[in-house]
C-alpha atoms as a PDB file:
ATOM      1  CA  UNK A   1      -4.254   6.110 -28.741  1.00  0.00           C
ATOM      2  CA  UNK A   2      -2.620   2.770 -27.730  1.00  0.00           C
ATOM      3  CA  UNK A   3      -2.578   4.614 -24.020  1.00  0.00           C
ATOM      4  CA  UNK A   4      -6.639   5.314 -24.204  1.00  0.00           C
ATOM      5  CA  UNK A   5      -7.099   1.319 -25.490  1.00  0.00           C
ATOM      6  CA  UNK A   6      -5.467   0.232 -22.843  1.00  0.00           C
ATOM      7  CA  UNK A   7      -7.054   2.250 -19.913  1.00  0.00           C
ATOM      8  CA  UNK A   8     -10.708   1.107 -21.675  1.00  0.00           C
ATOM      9  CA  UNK A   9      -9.865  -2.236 -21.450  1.00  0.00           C
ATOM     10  CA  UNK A  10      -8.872  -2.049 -17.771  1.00  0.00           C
ATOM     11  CA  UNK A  11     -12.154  -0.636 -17.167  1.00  0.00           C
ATOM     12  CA  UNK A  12     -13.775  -3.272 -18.839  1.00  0.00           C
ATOM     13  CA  UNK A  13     -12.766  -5.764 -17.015  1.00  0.00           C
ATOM     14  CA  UNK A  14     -14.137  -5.255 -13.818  1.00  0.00           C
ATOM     15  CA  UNK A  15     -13.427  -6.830 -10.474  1.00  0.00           C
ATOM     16  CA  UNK A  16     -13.663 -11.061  -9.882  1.00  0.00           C
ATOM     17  CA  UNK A  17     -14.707 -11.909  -6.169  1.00  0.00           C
ATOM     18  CA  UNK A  18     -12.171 -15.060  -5.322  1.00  0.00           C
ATOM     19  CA  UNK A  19     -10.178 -14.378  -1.924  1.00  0.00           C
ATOM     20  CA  UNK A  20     -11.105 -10.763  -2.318  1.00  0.00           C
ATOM     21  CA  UNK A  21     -12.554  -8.814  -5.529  1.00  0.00           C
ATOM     22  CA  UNK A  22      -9.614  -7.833  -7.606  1.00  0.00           C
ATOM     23  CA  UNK A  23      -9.192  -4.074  -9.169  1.00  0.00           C
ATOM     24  CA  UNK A  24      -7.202  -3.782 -12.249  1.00  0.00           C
ATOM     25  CA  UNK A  25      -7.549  -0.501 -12.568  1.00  0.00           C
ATOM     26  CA  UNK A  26      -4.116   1.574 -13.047  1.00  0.00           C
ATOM     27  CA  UNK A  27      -3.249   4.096  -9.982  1.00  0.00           C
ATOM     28  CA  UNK A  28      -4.469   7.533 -11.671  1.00  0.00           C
ATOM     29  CA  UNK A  29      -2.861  10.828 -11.043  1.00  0.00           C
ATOM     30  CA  UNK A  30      -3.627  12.852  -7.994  1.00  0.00           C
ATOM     31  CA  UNK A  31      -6.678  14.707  -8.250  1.00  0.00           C
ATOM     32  CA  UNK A  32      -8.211  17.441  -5.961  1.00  0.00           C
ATOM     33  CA  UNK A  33      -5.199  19.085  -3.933  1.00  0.00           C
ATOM     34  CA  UNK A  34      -3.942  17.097  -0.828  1.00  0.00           C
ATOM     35  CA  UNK A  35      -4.556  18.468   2.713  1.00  0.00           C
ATOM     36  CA  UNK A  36      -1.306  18.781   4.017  1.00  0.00           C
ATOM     37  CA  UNK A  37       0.435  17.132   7.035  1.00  0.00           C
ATOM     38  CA  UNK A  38      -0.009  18.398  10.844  1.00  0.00           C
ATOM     39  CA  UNK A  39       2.262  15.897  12.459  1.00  0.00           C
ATOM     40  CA  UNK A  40       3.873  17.054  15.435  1.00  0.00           C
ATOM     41  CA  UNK A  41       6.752  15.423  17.613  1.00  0.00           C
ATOM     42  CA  UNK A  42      10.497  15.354  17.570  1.00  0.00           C
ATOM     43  CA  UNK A  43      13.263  15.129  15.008  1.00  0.00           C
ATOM     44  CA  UNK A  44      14.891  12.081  15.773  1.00  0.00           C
ATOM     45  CA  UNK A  45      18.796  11.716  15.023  1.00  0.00           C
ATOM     46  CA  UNK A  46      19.725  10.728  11.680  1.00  0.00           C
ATOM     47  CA  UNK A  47      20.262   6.924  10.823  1.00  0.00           C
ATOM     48  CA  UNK A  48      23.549   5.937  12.253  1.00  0.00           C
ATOM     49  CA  UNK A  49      26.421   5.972   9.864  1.00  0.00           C
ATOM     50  CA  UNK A  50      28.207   2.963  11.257  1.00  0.00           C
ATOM     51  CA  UNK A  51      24.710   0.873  10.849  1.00  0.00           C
ATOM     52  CA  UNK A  52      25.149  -1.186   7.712  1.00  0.00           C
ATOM     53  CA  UNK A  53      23.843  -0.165   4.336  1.00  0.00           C
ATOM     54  CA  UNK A  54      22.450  -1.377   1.367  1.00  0.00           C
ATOM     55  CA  UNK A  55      24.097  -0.213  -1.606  1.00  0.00           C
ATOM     56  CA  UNK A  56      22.004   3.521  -2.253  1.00  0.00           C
ATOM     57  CA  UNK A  57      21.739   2.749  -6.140  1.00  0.00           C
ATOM     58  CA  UNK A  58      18.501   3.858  -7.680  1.00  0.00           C
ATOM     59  CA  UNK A  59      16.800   1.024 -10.139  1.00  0.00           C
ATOM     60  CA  UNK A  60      14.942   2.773 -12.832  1.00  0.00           C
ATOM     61  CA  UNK A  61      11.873   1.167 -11.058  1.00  0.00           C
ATOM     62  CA  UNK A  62      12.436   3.677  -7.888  1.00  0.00           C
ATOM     63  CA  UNK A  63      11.258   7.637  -7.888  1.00  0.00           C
ATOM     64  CA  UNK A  64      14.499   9.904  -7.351  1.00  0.00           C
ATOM     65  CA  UNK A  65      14.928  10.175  -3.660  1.00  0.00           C
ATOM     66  CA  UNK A  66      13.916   5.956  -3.501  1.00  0.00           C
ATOM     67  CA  UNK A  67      17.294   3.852  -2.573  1.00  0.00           C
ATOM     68  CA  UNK A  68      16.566   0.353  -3.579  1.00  0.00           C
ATOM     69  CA  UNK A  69      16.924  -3.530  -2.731  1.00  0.00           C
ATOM     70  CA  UNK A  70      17.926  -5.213  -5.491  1.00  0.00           C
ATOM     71  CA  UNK A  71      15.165  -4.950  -8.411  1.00  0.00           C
ATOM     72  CA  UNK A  72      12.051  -5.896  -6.793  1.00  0.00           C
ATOM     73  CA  UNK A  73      11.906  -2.951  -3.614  1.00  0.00           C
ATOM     74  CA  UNK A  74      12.075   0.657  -3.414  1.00  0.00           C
ATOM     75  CA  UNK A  75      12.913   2.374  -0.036  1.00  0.00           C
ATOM     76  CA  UNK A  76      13.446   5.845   1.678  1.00  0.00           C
ATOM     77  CA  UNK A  77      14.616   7.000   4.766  1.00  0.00           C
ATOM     78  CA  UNK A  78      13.585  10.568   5.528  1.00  0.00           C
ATOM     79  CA  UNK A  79      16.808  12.903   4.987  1.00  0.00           C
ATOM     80  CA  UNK A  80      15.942  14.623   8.245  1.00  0.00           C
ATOM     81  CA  UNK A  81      15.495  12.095  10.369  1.00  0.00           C
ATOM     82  CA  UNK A  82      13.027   9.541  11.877  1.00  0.00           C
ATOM     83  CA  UNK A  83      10.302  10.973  14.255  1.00  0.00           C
ATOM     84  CA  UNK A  84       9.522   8.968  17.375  1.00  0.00           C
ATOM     85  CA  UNK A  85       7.697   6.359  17.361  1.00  0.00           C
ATOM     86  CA  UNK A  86       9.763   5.102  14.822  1.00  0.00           C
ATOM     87  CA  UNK A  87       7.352   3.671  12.420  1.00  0.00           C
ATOM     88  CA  UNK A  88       7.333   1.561   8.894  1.00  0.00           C
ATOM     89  CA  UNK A  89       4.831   1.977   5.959  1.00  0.00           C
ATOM     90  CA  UNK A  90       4.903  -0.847   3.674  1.00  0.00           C
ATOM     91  CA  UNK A  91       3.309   0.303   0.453  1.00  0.00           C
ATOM     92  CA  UNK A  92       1.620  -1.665  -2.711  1.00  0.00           C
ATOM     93  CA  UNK A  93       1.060  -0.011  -5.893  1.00  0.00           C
ATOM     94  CA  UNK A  94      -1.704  -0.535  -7.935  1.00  0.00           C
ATOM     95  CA  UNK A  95      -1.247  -2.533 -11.534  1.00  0.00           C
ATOM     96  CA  UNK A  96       1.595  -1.192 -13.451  1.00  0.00           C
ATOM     97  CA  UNK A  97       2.575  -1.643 -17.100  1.00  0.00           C
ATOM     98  CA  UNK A  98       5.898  -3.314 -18.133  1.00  0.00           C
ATOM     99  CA  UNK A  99       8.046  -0.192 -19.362  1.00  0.00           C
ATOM    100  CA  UNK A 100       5.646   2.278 -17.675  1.00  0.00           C
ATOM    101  CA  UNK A 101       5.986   4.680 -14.820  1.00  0.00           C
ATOM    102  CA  UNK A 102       3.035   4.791 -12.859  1.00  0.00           C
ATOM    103  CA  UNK A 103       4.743   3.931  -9.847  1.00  0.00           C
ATOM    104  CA  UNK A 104       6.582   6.848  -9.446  1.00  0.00           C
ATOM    105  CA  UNK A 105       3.959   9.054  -9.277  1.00  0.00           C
ATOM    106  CA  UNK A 106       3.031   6.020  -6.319  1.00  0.00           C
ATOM    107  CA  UNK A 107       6.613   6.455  -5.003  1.00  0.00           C
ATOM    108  CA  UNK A 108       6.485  10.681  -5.156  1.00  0.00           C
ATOM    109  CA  UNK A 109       2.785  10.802  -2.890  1.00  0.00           C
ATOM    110  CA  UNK A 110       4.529   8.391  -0.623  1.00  0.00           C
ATOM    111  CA  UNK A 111       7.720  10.216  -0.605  1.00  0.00           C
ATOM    112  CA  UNK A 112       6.161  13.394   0.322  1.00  0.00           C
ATOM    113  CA  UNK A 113       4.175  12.035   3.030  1.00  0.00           C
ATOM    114  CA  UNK A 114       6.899  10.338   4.872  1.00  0.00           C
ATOM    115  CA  UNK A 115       9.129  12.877   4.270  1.00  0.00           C
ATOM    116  CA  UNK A 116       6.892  15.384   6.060  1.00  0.00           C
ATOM    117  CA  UNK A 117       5.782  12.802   8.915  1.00  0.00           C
ATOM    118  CA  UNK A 118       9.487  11.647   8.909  1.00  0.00           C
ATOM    119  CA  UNK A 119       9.021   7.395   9.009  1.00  0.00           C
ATOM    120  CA  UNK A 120      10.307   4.937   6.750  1.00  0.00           C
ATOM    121  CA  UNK A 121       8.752   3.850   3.813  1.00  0.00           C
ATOM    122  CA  UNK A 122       8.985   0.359   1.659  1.00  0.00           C
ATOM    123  CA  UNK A 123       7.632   0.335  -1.550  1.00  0.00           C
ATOM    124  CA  UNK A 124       7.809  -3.543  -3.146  1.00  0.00           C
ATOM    125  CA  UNK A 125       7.520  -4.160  -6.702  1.00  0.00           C
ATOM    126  CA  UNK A 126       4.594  -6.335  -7.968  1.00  0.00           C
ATOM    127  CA  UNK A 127       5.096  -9.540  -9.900  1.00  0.00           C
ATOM    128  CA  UNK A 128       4.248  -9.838 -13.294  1.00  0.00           C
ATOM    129  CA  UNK A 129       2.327 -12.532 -14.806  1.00  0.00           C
ATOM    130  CA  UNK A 130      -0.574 -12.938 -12.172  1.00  0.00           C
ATOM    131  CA  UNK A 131      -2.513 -10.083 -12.870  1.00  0.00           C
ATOM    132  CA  UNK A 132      -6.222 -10.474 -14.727  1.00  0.00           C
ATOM    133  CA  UNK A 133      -6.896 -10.083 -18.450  1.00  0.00           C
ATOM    134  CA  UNK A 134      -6.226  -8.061 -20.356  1.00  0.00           C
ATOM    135  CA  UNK A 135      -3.445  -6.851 -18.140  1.00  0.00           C
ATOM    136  CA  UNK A 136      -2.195 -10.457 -17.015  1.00  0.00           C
ATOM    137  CA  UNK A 137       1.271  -9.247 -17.821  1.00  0.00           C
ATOM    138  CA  UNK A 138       1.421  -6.327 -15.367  1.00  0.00           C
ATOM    139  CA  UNK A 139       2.963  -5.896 -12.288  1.00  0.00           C
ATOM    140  CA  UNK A 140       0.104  -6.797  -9.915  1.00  0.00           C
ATOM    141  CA  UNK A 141      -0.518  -8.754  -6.795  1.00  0.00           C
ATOM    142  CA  UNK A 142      -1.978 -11.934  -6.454  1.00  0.00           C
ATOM    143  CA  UNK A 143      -5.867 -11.553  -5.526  1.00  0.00           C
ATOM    144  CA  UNK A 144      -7.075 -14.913  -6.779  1.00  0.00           C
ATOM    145  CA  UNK A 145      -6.778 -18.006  -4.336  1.00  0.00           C
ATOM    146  CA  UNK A 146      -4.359 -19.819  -6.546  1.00  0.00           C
ATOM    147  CA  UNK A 147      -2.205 -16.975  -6.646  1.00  0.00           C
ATOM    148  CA  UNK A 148      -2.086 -16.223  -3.136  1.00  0.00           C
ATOM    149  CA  UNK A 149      -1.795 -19.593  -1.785  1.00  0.00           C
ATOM    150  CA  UNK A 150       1.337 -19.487  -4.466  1.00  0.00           C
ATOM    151  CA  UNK A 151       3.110 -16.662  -4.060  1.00  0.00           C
ATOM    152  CA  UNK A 152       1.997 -14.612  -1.139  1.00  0.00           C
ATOM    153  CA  UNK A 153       3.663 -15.997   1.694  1.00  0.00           C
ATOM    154  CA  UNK A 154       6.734 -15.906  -0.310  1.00  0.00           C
ATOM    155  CA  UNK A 155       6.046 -11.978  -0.779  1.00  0.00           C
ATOM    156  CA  UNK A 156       5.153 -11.306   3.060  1.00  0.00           C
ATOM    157  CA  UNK A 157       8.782 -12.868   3.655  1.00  0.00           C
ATOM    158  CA  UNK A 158      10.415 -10.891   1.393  1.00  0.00           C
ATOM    159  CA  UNK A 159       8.866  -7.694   2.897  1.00  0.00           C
ATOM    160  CA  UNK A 160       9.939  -9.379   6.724  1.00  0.00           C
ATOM    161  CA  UNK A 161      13.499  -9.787   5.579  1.00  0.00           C
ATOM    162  CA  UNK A 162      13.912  -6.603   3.710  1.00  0.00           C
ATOM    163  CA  UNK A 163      12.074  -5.102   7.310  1.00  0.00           C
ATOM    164  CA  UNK A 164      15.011  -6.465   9.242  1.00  0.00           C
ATOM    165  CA  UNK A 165      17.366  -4.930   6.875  1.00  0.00           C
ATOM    166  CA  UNK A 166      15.942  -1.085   7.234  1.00  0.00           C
ATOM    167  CA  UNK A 167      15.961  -1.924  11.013  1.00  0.00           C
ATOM    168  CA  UNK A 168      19.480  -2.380  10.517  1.00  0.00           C
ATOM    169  CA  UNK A 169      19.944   0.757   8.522  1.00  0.00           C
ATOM    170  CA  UNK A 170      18.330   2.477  11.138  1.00  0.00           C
ATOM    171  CA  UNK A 171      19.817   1.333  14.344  1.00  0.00           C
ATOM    172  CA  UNK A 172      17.251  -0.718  15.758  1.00  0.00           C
ATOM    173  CA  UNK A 173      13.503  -2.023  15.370  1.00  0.00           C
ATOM    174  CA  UNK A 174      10.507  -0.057  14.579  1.00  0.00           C
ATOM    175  CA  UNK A 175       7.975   0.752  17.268  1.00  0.00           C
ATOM    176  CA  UNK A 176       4.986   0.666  14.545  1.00  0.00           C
ATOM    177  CA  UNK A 177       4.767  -1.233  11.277  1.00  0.00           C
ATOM    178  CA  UNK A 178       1.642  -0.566   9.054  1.00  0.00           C
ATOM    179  CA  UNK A 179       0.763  -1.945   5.649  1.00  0.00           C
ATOM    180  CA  UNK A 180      -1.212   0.185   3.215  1.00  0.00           C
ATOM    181  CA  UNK A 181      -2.250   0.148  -0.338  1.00  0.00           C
ATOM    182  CA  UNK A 182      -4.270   1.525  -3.536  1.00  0.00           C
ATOM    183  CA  UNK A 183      -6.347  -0.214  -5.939  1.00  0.00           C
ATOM    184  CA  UNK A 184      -5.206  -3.570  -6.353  1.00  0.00           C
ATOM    185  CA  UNK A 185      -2.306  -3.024  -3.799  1.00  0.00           C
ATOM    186  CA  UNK A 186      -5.099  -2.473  -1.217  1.00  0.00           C
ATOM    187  CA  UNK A 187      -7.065  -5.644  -2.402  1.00  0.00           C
ATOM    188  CA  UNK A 188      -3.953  -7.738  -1.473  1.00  0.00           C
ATOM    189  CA  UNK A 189      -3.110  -5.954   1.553  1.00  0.00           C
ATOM    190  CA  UNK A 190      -7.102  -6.718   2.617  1.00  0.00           C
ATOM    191  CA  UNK A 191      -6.677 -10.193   2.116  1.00  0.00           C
ATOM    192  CA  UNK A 192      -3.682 -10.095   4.319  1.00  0.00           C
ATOM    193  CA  UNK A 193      -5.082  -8.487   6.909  1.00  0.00           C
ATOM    194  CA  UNK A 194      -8.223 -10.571   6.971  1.00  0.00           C
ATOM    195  CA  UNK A 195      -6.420 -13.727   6.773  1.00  0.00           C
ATOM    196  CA  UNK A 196      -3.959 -13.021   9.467  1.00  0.00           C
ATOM    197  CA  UNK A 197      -1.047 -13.070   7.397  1.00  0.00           C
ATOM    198  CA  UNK A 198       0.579  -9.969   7.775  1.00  0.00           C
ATOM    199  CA  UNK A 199       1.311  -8.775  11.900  1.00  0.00           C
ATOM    200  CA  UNK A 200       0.673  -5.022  11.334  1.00  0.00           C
ATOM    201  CA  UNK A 201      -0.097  -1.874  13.943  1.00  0.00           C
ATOM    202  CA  UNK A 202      -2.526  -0.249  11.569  1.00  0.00           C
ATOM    203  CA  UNK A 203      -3.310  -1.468   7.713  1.00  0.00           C
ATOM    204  CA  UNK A 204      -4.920   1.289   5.212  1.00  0.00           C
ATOM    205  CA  UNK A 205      -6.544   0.440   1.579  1.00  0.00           C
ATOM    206  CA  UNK A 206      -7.462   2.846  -0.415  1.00  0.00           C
ATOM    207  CA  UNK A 207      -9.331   3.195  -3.792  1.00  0.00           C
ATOM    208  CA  UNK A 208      -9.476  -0.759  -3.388  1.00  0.00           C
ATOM    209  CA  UNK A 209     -10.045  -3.556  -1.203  1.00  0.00           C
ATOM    210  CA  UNK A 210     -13.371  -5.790  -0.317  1.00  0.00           C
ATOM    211  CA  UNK A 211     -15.425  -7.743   1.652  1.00  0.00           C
ATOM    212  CA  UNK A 212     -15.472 -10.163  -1.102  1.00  0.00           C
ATOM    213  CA  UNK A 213     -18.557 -11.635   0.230  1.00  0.00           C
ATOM    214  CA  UNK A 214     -17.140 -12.624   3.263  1.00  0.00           C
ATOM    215  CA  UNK A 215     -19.168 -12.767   6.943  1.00  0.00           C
ATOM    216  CA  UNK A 216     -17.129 -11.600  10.126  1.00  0.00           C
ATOM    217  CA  UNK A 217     -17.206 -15.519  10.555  1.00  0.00           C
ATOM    218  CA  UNK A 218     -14.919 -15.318   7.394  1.00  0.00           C
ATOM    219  CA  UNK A 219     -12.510 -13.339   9.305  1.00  0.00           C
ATOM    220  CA  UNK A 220      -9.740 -15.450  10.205  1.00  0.00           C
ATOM    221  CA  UNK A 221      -7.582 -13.714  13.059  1.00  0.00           C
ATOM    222  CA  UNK A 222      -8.591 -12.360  16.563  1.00  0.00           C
ATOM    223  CA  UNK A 223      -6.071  -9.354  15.886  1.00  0.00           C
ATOM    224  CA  UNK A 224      -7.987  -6.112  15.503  1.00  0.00           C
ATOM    225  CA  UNK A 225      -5.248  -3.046  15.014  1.00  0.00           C
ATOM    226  CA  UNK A 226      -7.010   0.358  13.381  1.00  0.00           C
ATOM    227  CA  UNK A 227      -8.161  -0.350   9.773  1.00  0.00           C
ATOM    228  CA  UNK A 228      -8.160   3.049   7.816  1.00  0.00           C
ATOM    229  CA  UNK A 229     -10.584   2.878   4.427  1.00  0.00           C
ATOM    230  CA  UNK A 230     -10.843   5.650   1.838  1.00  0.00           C
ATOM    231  CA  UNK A 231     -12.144   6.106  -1.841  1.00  0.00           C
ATOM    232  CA  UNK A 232     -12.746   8.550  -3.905  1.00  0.00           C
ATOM    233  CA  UNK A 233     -16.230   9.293  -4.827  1.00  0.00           C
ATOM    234  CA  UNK A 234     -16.154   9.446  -8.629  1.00  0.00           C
ATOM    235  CA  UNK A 235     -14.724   6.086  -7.989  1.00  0.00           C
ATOM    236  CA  UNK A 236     -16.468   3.294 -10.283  1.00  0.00           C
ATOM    237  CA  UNK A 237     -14.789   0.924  -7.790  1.00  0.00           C
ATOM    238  CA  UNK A 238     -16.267   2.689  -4.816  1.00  0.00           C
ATOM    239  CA  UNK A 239     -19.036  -0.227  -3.961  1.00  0.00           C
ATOM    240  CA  UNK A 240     -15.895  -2.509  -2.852  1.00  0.00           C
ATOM    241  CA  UNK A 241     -13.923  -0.414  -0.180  1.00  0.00           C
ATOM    242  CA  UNK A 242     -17.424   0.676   1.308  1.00  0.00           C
ATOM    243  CA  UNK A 243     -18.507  -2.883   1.283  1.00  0.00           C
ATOM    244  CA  UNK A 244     -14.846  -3.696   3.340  1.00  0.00           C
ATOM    245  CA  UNK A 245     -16.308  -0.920   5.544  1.00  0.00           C
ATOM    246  CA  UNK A 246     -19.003  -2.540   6.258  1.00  0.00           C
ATOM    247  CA  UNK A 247     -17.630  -6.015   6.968  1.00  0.00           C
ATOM    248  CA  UNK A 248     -15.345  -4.506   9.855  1.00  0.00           C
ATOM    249  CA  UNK A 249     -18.212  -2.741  11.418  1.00  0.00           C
ATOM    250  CA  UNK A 250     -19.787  -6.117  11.874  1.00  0.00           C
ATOM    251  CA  UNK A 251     -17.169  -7.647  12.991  1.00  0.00           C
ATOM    252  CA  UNK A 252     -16.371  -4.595  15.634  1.00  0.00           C
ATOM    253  CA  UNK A 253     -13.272  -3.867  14.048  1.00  0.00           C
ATOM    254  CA  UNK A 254     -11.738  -0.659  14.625  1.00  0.00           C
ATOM    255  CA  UNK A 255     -11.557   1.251  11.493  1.00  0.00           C
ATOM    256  CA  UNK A 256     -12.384   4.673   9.492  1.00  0.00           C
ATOM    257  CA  UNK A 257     -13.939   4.992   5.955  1.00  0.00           C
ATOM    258  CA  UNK A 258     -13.070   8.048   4.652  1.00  0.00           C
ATOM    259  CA  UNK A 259     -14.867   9.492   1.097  1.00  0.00           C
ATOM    260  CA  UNK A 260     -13.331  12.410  -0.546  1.00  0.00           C
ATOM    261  CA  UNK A 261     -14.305  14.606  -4.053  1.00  0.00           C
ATOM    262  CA  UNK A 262     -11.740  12.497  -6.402  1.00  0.00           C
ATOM    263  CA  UNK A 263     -11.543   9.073  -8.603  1.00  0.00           C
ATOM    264  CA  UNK A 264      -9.808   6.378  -8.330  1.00  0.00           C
ATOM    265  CA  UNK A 265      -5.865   5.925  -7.037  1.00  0.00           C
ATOM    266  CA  UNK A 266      -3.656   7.092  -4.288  1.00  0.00           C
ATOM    267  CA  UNK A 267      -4.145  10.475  -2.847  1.00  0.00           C
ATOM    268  CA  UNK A 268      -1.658  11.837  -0.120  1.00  0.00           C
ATOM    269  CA  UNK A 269      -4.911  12.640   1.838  1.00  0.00           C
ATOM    270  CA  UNK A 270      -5.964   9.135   2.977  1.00  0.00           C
ATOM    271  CA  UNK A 271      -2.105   8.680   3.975  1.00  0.00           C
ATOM    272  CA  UNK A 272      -2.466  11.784   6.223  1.00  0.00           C
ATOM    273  CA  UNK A 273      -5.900  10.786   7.492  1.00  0.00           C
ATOM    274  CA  UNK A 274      -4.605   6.802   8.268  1.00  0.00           C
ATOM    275  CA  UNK A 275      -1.494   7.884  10.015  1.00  0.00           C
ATOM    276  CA  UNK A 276      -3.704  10.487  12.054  1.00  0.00           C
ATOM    277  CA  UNK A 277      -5.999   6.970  12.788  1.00  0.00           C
ATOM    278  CA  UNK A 278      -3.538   4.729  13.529  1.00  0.00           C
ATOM    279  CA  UNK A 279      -2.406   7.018  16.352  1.00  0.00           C
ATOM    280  CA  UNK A 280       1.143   7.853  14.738  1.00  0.00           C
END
């Protein structure tokens, strides 16, 4: 019962147009089957053991499999190697109750995916206390303009640092960086793309982001790498990503919107289908 109050009131609550229109919507559990991963090119050799490493513990925030930095970033490095070009998917979750595990099942459609495609993936941890009500309290990113201008550069350094770190893991830089996200994770990686904020070779939001009544004037970098958009149809939410769809279409941006037969969340699908775009 207490589960089913809390899911209506995220539903209730909508989404408030500030910087970009903000989803507080949970990530929901995968839907419709995923199509699976065609991929091609070659294994390459495993991360080099003399590289130095952050200590492998898991936090009880991180999916098995996840190695983590600190408390506040989950991270995995495919078992089998890193396919050329060597490439890094930052990932945002959507809002995530204190004490809840939503984010694993997140971390697991990520897992898979980069597993099979063989890149590295970084999966930060949200901060509590900026979300909207009722949920203020969750993990969330900041999608209002006070929040942003107050914590996201702060974030986007965090996510550069730990970046170097992996590199150094790794044995050297990555080729392609992209930054993705669902529901509210893919409002705040909008905003970062839009803004400039973020230097990315592809970004992805799915089940979330908007045009948040922005023109292409609104736009506020010259940088235009691939912008992959998809939602599910049975999506309430649905009006917003199409609307971002829009806005880069009029502004000649390169991008895909993608619509499949599910609701709202992530969905291994749209990873397949932005990697596939991006040209990775």
């Amino acid at each position: 019962m207490r589960c089913a109050l809390l899911f209506a009131l995220i539903a209730l609550v909508g989404c408030t147009p500030s910087m970009a229109a903000e989803s507080t919507r949970a990530d929901s559990a995968p839907g419709p089957s995923p199509v699976s991963s065609d991929a091609s090119g070659a294994i390459a050799n495993s991360p080099d053991a003399s590289s130095p490493t952050r200590d492998s513990g898991r936090s009880a925030w991180c999916l098995e499999g996840f190695s983590a930095f600190d408390d506040d970033a989950c991270y995995l490095i495919p078992p089998a190697g890193i396919r050329q070009p060597k490439a890094l998917l930052i990932y945002l979750h959507g809002v995530i109750a204190p004490g809840g595990d939503t984010q694993r099942i997140v971390q697991g459609i990520v897992a898979r995916h980069a597993q099979a495609r063989g890149y590295v993936a970084l999966m930060p941890k949200g901060r509590r206390g900026i979300g909207p009500a009722p949920v203020q309290d969750w993990y969330s990113w900041p999608t209002t303009a006070e929040n942003h201008r107050r914590y996201a550069a702060q974030m986007v350094e965090s996510w550069r640092d730990k970046k170097r770190q992996l590199e150094a893991m790794t044995g050297g830089a990555f080729d392609k960086t992209y930054l993705a996200g669902s529901s509210n994770g893919a409002f705040f990686a909008t905003i970062l793309a839009l803004n400039g904020e973020f230097a990315a070779d592809g970004f992805g939001a799915m089940s979330g982001g908007s045009r948040a009544g922005r023109s292409k004037a609104g736009i506020r970098t010259s940088q235009r790498p691939p912008f992959y958009v998809g939602y599910g149809i049975h999506d309430d939410l649905k009006p917003h990503p199409i609307s971002l769809g829009e806005l880069l279409a009029e502004a000649g941006w390169p991008h895909r919107v993608s619509a499949h037969n599910t609701g709202h969340g992530a969905r291994e699908v749209y990873l397949d289908e932005a990697f596939t775009f991006w040209g990775n």
